[in-house]
C-alpha atoms as a PDB file:
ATOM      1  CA  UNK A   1      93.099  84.976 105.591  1.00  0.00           C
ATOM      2  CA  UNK A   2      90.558  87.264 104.458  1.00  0.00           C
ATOM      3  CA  UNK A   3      91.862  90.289 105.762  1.00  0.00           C
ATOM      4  CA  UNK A   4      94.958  89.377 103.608  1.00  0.00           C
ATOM      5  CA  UNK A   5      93.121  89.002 100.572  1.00  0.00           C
ATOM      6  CA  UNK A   6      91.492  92.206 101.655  1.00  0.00           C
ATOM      7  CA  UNK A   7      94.658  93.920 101.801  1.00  0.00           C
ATOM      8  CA  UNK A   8      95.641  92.744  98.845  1.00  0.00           C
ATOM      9  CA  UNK A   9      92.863  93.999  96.754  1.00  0.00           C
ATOM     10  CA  UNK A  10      93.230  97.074  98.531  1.00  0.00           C
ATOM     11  CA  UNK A  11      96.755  97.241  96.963  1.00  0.00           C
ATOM     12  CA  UNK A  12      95.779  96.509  93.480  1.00  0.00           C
ATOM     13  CA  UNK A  13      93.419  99.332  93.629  1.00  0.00           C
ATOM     14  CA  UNK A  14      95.958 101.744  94.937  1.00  0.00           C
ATOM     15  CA  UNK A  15      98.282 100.493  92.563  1.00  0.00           C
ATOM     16  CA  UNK A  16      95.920 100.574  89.631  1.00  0.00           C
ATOM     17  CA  UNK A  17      94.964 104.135  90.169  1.00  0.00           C
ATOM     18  CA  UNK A  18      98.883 105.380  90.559  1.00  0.00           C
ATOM     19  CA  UNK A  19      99.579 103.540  87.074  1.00  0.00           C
ATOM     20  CA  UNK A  20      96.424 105.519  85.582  1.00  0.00           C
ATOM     21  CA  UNK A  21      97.610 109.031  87.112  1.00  0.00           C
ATOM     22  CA  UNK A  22     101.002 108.232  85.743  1.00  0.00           C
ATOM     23  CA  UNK A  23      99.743 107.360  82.068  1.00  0.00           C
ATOM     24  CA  UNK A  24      97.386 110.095  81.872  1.00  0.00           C
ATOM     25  CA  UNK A  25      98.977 113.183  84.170  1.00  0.00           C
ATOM     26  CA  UNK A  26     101.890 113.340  81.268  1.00  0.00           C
ATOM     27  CA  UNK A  27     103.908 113.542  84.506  1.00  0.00           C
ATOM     28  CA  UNK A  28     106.997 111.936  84.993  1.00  0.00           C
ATOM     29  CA  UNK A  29     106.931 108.402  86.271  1.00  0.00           C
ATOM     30  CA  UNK A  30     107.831 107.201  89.889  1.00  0.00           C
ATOM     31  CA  UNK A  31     109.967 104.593  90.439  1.00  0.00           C
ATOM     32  CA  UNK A  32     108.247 102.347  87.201  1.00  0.00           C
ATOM     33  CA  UNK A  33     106.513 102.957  83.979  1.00  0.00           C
ATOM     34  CA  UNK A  34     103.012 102.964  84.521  1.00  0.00           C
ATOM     35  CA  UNK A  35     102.434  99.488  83.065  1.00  0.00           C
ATOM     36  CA  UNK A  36     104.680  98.198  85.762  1.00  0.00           C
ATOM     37  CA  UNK A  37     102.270  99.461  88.372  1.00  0.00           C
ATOM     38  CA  UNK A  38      99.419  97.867  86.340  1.00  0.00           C
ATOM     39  CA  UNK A  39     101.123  94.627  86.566  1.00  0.00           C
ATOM     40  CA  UNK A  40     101.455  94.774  89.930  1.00  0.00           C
ATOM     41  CA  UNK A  41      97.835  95.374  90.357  1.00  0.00           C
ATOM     42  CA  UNK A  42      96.927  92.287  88.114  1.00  0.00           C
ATOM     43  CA  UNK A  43      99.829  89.913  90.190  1.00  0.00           C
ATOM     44  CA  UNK A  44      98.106  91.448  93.430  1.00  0.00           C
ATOM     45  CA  UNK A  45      94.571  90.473  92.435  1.00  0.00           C
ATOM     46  CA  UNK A  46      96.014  86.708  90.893  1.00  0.00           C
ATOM     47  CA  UNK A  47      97.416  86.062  94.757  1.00  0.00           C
ATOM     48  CA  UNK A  48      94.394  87.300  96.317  1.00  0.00           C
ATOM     49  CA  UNK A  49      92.023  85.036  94.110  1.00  0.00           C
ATOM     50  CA  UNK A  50      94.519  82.265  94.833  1.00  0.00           C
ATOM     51  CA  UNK A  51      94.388  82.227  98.036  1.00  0.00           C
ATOM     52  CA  UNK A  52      90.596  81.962  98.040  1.00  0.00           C
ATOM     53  CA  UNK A  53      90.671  79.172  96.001  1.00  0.00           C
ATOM     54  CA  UNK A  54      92.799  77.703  98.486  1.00  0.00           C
ATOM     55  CA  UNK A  55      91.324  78.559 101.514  1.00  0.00           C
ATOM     56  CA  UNK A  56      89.996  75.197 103.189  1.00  0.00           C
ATOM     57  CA  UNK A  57      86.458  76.802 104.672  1.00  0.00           C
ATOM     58  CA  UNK A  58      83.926  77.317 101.805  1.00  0.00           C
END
């Protein structure tokens, strides 16, 4: 399970720093508006903290 949550933080990072390069590079976006990638990186941090809340070894 950790290597999940791992991933998973590892994915809100990536998907953090595309929504910053897309905000600030005055680019054109890919596939979503920058705040779309941002709320993917704050729904991809909310399931990894979840799941080690729920995780039954502490």
């Amino acid at each position: 399970m950790k290597p999940f949550c791992w991933l998973l933080i590892t994915l809100a990072a990536v998907a953090f720093v595309v929504g910053a390069a897309l905000a600030f590079g005055g680019g054109h976006t890919w596939m979503l508006a920058p705040q779309g990638y941002w709320r993917g990186a704050m729904g991809f941090l909310a399931f990894a903290i979840a799941l080690r809340l729920m995780d039954e070894r502490r």
